[in-house]
C-alpha atoms as a PDB file:
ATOM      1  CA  UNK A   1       0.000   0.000   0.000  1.00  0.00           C
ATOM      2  CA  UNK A   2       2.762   2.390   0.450  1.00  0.00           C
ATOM      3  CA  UNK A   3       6.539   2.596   1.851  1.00  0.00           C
ATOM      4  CA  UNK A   4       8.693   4.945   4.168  1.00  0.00           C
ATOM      5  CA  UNK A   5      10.684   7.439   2.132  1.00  0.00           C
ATOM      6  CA  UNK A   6      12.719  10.387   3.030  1.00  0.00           C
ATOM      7  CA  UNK A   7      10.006  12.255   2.480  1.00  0.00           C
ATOM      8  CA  UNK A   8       7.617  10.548   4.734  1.00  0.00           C
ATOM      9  CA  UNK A   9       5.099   7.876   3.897  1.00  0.00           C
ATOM     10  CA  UNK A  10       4.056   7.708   0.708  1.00  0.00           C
ATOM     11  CA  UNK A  11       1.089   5.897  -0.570  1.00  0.00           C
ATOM     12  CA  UNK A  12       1.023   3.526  -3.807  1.00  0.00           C
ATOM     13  CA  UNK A  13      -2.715   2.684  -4.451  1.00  0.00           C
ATOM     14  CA  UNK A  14      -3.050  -0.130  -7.041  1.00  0.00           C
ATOM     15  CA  UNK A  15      -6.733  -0.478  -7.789  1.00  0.00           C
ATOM     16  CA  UNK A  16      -7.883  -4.581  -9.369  1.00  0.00           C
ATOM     17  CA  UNK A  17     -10.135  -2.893 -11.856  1.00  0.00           C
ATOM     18  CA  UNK A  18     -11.143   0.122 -13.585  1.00  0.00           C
ATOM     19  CA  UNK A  19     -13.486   1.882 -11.273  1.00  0.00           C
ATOM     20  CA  UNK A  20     -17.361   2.506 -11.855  1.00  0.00           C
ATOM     21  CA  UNK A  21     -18.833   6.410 -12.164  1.00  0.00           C
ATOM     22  CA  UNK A  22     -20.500   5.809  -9.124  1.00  0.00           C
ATOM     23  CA  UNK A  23     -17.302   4.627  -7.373  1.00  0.00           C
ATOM     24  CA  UNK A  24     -14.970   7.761  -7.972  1.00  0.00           C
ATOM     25  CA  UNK A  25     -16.485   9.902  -5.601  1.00  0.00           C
ATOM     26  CA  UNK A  26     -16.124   7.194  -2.875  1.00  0.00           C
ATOM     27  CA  UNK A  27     -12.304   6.860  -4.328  1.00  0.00           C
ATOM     28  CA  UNK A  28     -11.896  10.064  -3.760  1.00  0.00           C
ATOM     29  CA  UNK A  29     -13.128  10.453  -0.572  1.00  0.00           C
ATOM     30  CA  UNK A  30     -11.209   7.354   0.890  1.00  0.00           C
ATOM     31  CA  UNK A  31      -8.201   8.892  -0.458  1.00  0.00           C
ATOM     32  CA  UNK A  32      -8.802  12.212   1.392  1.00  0.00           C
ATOM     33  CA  UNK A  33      -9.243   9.987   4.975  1.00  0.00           C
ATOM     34  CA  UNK A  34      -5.980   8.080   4.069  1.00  0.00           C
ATOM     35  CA  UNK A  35      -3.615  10.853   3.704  1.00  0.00           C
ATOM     36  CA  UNK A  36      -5.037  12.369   6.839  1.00  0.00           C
ATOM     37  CA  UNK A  37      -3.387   9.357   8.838  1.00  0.00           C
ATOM     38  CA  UNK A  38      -0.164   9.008   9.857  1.00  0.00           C
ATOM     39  CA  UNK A  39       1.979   6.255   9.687  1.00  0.00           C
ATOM     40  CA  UNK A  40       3.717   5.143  12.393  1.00  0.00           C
ATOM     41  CA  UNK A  41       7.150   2.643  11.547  1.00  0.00           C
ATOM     42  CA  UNK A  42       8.009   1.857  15.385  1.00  0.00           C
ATOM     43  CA  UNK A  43       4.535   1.031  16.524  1.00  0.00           C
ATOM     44  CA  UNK A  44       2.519  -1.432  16.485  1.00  0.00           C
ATOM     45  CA  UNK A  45      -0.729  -1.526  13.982  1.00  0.00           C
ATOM     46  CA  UNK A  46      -4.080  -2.557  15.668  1.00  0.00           C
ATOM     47  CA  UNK A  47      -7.477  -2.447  14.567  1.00  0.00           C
ATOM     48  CA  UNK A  48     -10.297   0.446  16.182  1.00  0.00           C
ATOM     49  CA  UNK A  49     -13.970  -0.025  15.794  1.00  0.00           C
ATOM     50  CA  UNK A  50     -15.091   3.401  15.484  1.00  0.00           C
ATOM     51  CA  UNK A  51     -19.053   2.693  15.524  1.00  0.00           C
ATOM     52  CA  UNK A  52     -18.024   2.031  19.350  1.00  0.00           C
ATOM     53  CA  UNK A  53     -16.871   4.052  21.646  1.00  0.00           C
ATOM     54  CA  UNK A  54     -14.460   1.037  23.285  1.00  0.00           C
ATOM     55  CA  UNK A  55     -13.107   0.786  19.798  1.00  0.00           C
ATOM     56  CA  UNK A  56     -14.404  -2.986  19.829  1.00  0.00           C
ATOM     57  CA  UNK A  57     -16.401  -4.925  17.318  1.00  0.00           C
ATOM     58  CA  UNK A  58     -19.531  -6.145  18.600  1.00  0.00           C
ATOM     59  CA  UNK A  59     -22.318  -7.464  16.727  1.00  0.00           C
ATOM     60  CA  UNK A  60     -24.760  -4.661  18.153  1.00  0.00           C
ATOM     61  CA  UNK A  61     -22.576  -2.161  17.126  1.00  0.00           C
ATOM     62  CA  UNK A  62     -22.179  -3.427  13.427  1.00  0.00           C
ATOM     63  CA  UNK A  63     -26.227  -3.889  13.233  1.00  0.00           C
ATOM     64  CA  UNK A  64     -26.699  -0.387  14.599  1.00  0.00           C
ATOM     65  CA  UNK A  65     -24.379   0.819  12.120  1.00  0.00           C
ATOM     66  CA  UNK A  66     -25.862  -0.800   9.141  1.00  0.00           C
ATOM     67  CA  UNK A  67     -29.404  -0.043  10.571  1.00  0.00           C
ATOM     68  CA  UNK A  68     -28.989   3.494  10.817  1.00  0.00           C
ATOM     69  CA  UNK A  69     -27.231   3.928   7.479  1.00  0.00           C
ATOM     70  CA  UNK A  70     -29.543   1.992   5.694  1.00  0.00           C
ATOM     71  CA  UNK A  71     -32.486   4.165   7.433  1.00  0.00           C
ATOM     72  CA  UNK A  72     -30.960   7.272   7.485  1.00  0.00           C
ATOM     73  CA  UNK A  73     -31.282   6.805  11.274  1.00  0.00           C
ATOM     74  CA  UNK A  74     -34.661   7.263  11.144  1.00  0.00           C
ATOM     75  CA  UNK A  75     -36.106   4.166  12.758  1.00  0.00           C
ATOM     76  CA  UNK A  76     -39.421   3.718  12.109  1.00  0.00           C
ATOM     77  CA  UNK A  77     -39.466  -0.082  13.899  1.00  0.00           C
ATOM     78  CA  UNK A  78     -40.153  -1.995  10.789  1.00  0.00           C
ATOM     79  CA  UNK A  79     -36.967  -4.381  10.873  1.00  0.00           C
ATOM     80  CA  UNK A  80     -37.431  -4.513  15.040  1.00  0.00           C
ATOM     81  CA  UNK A  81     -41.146  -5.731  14.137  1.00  0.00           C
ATOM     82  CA  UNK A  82     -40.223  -8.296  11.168  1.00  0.00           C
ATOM     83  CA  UNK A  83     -37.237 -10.024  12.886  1.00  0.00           C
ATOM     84  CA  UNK A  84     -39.634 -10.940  15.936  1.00  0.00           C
ATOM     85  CA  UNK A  85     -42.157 -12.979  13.978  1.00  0.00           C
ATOM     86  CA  UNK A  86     -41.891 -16.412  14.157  1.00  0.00           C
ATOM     87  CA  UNK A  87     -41.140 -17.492  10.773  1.00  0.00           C
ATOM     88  CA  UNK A  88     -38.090 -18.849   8.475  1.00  0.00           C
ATOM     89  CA  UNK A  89     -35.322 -17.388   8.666  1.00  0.00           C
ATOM     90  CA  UNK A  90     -35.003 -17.351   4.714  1.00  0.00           C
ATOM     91  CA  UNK A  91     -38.569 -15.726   4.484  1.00  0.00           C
ATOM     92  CA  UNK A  92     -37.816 -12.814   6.759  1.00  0.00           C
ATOM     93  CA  UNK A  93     -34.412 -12.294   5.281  1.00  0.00           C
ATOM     94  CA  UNK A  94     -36.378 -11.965   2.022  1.00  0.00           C
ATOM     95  CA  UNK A  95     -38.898  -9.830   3.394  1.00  0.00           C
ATOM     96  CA  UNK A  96     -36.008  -7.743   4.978  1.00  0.00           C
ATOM     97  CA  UNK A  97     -34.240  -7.166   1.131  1.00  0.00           C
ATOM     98  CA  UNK A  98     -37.696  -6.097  -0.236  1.00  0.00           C
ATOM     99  CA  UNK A  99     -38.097  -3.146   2.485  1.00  0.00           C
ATOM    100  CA  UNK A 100     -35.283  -2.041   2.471  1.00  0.00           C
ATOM    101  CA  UNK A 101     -35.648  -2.434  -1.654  1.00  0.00           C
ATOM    102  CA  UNK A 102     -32.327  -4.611  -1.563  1.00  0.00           C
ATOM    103  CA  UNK A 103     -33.271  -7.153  -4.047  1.00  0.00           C
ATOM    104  CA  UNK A 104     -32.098  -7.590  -7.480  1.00  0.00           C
ATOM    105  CA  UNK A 105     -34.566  -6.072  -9.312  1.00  0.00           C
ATOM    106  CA  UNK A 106     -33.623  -4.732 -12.685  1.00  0.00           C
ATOM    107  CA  UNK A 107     -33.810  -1.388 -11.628  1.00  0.00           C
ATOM    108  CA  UNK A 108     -31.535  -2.145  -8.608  1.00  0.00           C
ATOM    109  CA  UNK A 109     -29.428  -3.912 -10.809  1.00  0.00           C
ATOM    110  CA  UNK A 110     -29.032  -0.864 -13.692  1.00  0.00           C
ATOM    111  CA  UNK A 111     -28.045   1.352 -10.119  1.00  0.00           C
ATOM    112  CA  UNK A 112     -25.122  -0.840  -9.416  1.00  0.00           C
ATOM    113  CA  UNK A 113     -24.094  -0.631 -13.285  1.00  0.00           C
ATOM    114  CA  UNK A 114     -25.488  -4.107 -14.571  1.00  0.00           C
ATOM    115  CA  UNK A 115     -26.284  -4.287 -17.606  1.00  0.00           C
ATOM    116  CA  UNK A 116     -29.611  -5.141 -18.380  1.00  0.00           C
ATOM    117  CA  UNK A 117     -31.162  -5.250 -21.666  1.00  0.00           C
ATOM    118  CA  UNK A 118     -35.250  -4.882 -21.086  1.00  0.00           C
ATOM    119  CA  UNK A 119     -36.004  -3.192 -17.917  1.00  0.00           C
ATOM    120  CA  UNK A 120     -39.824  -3.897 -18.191  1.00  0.00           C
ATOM    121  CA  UNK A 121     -41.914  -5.945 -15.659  1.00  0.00           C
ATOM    122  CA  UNK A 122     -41.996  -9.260 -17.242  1.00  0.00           C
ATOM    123  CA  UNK A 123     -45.236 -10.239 -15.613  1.00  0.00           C
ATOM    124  CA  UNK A 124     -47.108  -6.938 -17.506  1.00  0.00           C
ATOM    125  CA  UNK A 125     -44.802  -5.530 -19.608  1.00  0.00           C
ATOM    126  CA  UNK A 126     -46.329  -2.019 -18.967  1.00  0.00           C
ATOM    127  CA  UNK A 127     -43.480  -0.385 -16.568  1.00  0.00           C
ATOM    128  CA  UNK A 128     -40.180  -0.986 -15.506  1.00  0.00           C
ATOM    129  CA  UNK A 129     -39.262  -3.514 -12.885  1.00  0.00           C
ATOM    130  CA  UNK A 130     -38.600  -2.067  -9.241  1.00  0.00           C
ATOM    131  CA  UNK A 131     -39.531  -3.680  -6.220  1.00  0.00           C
ATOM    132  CA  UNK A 132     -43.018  -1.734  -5.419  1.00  0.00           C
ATOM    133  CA  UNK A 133     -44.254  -2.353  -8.967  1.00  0.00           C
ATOM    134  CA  UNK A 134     -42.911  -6.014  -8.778  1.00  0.00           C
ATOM    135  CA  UNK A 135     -45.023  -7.070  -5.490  1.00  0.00           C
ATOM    136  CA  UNK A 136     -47.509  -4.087  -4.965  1.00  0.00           C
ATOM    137  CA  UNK A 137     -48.572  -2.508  -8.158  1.00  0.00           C
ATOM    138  CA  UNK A 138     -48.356  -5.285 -11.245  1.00  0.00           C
ATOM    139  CA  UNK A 139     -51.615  -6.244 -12.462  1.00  0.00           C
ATOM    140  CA  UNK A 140     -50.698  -9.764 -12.085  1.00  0.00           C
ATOM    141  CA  UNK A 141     -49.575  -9.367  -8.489  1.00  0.00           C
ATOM    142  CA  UNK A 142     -52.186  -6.518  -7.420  1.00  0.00           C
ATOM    143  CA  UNK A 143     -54.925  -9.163  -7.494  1.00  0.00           C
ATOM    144  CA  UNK A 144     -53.602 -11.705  -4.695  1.00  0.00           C
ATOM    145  CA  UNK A 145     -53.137  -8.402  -2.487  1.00  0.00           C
ATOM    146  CA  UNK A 146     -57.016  -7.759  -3.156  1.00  0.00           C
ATOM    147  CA  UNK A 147     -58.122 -11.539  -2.341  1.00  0.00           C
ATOM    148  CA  UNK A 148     -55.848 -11.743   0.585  1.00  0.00           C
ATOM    149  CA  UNK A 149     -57.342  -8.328   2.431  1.00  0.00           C
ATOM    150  CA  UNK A 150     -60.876  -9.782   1.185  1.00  0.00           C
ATOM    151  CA  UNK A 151     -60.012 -13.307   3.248  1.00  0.00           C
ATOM    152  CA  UNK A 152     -59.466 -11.217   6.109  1.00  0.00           C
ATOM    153  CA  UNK A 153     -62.472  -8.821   5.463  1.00  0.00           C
ATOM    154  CA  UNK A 154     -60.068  -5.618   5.080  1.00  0.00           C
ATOM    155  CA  UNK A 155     -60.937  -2.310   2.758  1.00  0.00           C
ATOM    156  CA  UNK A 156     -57.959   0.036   1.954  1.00  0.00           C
ATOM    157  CA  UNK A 157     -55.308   1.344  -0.288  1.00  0.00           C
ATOM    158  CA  UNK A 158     -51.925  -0.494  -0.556  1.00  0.00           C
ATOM    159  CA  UNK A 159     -49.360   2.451  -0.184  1.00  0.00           C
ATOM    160  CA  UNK A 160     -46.545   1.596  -2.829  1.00  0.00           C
ATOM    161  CA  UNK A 161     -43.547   1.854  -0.622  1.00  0.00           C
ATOM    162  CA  UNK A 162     -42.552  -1.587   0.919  1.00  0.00           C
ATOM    163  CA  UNK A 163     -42.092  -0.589   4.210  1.00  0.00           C
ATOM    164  CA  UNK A 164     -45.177   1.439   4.746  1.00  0.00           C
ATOM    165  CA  UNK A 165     -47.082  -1.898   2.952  1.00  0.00           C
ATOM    166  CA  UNK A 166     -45.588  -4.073   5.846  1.00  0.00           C
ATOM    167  CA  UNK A 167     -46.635  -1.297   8.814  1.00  0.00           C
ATOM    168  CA  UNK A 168     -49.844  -0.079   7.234  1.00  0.00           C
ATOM    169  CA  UNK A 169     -51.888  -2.710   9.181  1.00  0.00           C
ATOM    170  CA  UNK A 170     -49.514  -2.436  12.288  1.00  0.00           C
ATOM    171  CA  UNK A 171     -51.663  -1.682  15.328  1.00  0.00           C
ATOM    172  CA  UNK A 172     -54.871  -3.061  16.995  1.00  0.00           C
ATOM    173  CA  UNK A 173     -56.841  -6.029  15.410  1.00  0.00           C
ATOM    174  CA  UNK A 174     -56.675  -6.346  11.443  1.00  0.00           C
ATOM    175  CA  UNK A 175     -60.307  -7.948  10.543  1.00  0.00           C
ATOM    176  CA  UNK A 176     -59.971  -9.993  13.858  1.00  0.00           C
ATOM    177  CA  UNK A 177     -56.465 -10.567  12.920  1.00  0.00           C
ATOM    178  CA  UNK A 178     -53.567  -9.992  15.322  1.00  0.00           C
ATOM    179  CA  UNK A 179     -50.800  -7.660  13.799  1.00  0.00           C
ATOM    180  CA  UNK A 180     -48.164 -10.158  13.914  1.00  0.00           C
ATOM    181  CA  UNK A 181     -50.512 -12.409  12.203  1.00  0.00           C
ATOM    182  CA  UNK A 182     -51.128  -9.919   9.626  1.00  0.00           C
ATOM    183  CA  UNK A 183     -47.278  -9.397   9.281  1.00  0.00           C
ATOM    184  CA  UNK A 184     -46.412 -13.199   8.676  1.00  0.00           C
ATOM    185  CA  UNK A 185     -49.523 -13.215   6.186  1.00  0.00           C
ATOM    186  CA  UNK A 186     -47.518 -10.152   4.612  1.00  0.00           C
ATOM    187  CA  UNK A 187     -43.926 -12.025   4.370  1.00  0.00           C
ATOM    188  CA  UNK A 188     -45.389 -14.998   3.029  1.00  0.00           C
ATOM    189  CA  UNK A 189     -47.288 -12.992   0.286  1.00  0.00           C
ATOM    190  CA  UNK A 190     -44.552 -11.464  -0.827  1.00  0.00           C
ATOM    191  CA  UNK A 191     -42.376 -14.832  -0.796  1.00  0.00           C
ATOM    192  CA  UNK A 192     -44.706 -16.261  -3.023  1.00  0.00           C
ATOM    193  CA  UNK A 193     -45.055 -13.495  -5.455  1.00  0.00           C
END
């Protein structure tokens, strides 16, 4: 990564592969960090945990990291509410991608520079593939949400954004149905879409 030189330290990046557009600014900016530290040749290297104040990993501070980067630390007790059910771990893992719009859609894919040659829905064809049209607004999908709220004896919109979907029916009885109930219903729903 570098060498001592009579200058000082100097650093010798060697990157695997071109980068991606969306990857220069993060270059940049990890370059700016790195010649803020100073290298030390007589001591010791260790590693710090900055997400905790003890400077040690723990698995609460890595999950409150990636929680409140991934909510802009805005936590609105979706993921506290999902991982409590009692269902598959696979399921809620799934369930967990698709709120926090994680999963491979093609317009998810196209953001992380994939190439992708038909970006339509290939269930309608009518608009592009993102994870709220996928499992909330396709005409092909839209109707088991509609039969599923009509097994339960439910009236109401279906708000588009994943999250709010899963909490819309989050307090007091559902049609006689529990909330948690409601939320496994939900998860396996949208694991069989």
């Amino acid at each position: 990564m570098g060498s001592h030189t009579d200058a000082g330290w100097e650093w010798n990046y060697i990157w695997r592969r071109s980068l991606f557009d969306n990857e220069v600014d993060m270059a940049d900016g990890f370059l700016g960090e790195t010649t803020q530290t100073t290298i030390q040749p007589h001591r010791a290297d260790t590693w710090v945990w900055k997400p905790d104040p003890s400077g040690q990993y723990s698995t609460k501070s890595a999950y409150d990291q990636l929680l409140g980067e991934s909510l802009g630390g805005n936590l609105d007790g979706a993921f506290e509410e999902l991982w409590k059910l009692r269902i598959p771990a696979k399921t809620t893992f799934f369930a967990w991608r698709l709120i926090r719009d994680q999963l491979p859609t093609k317009s998810n894919l196209r953001r992380r520079q994939v190439e992708v040659n038909d970006m339509m829905c290939p269930f309608c064809k009518n608009k592009e593939e993102d994870a709220a049209h996928l499992f909330f607004d396709c005409s092909k999908t839209l109707p088991l949400w509609w039969e599923s709220l009509s097994w339960v004896n439910i009236l109401g919109a279906f708000p588009q954004n994943p999250r709010h979907h899963f909490l819309q029916h989050g307090s007091g009885n559902v049609g006689g149905i529990k909330p948690n109930r409601w939320k496994c219903w939900w998860v396996a729903l949208t694991w069989t879409i």
